[in-house]
C-alpha atoms as a PDB file:
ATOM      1  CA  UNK A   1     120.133  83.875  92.264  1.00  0.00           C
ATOM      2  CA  UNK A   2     118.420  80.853  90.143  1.00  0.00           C
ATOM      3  CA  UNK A   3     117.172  78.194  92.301  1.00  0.00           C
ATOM      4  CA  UNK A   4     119.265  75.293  91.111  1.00  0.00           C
ATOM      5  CA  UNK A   5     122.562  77.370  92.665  1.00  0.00           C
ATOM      6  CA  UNK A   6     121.176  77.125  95.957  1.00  0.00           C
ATOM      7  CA  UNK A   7     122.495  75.413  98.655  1.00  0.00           C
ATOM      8  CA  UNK A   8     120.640  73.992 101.367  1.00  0.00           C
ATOM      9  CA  UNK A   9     122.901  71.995 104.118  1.00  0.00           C
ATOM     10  CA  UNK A  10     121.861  69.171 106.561  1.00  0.00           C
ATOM     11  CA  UNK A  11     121.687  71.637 109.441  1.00  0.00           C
ATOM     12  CA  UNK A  12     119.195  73.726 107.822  1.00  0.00           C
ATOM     13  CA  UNK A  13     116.970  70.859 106.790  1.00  0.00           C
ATOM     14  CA  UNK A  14     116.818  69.210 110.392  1.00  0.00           C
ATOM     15  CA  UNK A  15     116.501  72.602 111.725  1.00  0.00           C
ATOM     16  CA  UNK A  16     113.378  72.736 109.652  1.00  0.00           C
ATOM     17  CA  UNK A  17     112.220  69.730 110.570  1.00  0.00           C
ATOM     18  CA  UNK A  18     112.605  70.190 114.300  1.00  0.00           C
ATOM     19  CA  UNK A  19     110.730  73.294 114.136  1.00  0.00           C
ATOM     20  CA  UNK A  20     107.916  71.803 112.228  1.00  0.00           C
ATOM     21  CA  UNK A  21     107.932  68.942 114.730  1.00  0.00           C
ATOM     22  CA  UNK A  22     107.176  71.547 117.656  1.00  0.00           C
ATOM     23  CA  UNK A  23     104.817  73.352 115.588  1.00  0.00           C
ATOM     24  CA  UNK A  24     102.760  70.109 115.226  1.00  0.00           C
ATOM     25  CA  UNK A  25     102.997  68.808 118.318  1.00  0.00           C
ATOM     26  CA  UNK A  26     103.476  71.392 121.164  1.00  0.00           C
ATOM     27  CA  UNK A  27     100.918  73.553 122.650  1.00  0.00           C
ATOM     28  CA  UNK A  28     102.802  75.928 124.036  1.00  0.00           C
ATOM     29  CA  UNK A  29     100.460  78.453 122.178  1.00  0.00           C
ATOM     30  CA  UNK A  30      97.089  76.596 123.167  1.00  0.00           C
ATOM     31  CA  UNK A  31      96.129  79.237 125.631  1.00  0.00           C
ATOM     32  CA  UNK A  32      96.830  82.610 123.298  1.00  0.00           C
ATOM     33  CA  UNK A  33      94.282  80.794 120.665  1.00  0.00           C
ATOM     34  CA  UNK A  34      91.887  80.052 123.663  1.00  0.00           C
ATOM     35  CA  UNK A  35      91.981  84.106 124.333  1.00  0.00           C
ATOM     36  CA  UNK A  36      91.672  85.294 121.038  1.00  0.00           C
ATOM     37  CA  UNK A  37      88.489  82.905 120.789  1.00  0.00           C
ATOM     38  CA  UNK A  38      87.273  84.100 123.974  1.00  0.00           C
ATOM     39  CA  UNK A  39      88.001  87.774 123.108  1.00  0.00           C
ATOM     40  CA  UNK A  40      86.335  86.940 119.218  1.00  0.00           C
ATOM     41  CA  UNK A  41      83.002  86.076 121.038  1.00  0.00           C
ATOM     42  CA  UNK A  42      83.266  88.783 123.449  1.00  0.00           C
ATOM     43  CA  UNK A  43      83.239  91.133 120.819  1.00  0.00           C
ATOM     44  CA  UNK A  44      80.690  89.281 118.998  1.00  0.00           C
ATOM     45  CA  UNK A  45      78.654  89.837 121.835  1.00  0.00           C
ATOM     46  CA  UNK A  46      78.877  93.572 122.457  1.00  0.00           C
ATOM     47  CA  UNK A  47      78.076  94.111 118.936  1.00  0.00           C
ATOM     48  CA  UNK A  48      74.797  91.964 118.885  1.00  0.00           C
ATOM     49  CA  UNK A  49      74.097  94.142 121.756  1.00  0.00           C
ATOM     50  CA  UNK A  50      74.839  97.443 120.443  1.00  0.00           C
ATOM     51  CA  UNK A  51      72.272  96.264 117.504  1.00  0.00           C
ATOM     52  CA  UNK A  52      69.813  94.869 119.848  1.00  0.00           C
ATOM     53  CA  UNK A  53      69.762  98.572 121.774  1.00  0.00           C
ATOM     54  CA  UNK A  54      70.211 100.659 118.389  1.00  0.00           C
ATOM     55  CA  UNK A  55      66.833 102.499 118.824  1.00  0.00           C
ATOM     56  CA  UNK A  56      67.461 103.112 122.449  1.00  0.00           C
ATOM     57  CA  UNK A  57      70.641 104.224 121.930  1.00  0.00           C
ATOM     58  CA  UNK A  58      70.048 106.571 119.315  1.00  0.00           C
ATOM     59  CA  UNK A  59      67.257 108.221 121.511  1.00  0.00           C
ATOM     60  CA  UNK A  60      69.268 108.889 124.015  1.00  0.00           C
ATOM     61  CA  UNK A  61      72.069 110.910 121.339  1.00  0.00           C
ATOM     62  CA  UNK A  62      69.338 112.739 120.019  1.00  0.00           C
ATOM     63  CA  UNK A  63      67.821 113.621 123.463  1.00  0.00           C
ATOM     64  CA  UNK A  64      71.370 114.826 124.525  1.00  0.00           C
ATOM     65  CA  UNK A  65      72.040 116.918 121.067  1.00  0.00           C
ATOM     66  CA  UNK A  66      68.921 118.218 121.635  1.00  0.00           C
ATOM     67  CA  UNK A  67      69.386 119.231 125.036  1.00  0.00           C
ATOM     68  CA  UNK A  68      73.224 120.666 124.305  1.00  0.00           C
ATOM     69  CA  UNK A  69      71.962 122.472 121.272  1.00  0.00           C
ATOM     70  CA  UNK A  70      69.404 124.530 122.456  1.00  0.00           C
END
């Protein structure tokens, strides 16, 4: 359908405009963001640890190959 045979009525355009409204100005979603930055730094975290411990780590799998494989 070419765009100049559209039709767009009132209801659809303040429909649009009330959902942009809430968009903008609730915060309904403030606390989902607030866990997904929590869990982002979490995460973060544990791998900055895992990198910090990659020697020990990898001791310790080669200790139990080792010990399973012979």
């Amino acid at each position: 359908m070419p765009i100049n045979q559209l039709s767009i009525n009132r209801g659809e355009i303040s429909g649009l405009r009330c959902l942009c409204r809430r968009f903008f100005h609730g915060n309904g979603g403030q606390d989902l963001v607030e866990y997904a930055l929590l869990a982002g730094v979490v995460a973060l975290g544990a791998v900055a640890a895992l990198g910090a411990f990659q020697k020990v780590i990898a001791g310790a799998w080669a200790a139990i190959s080792a010990n399973l494989s012979g």
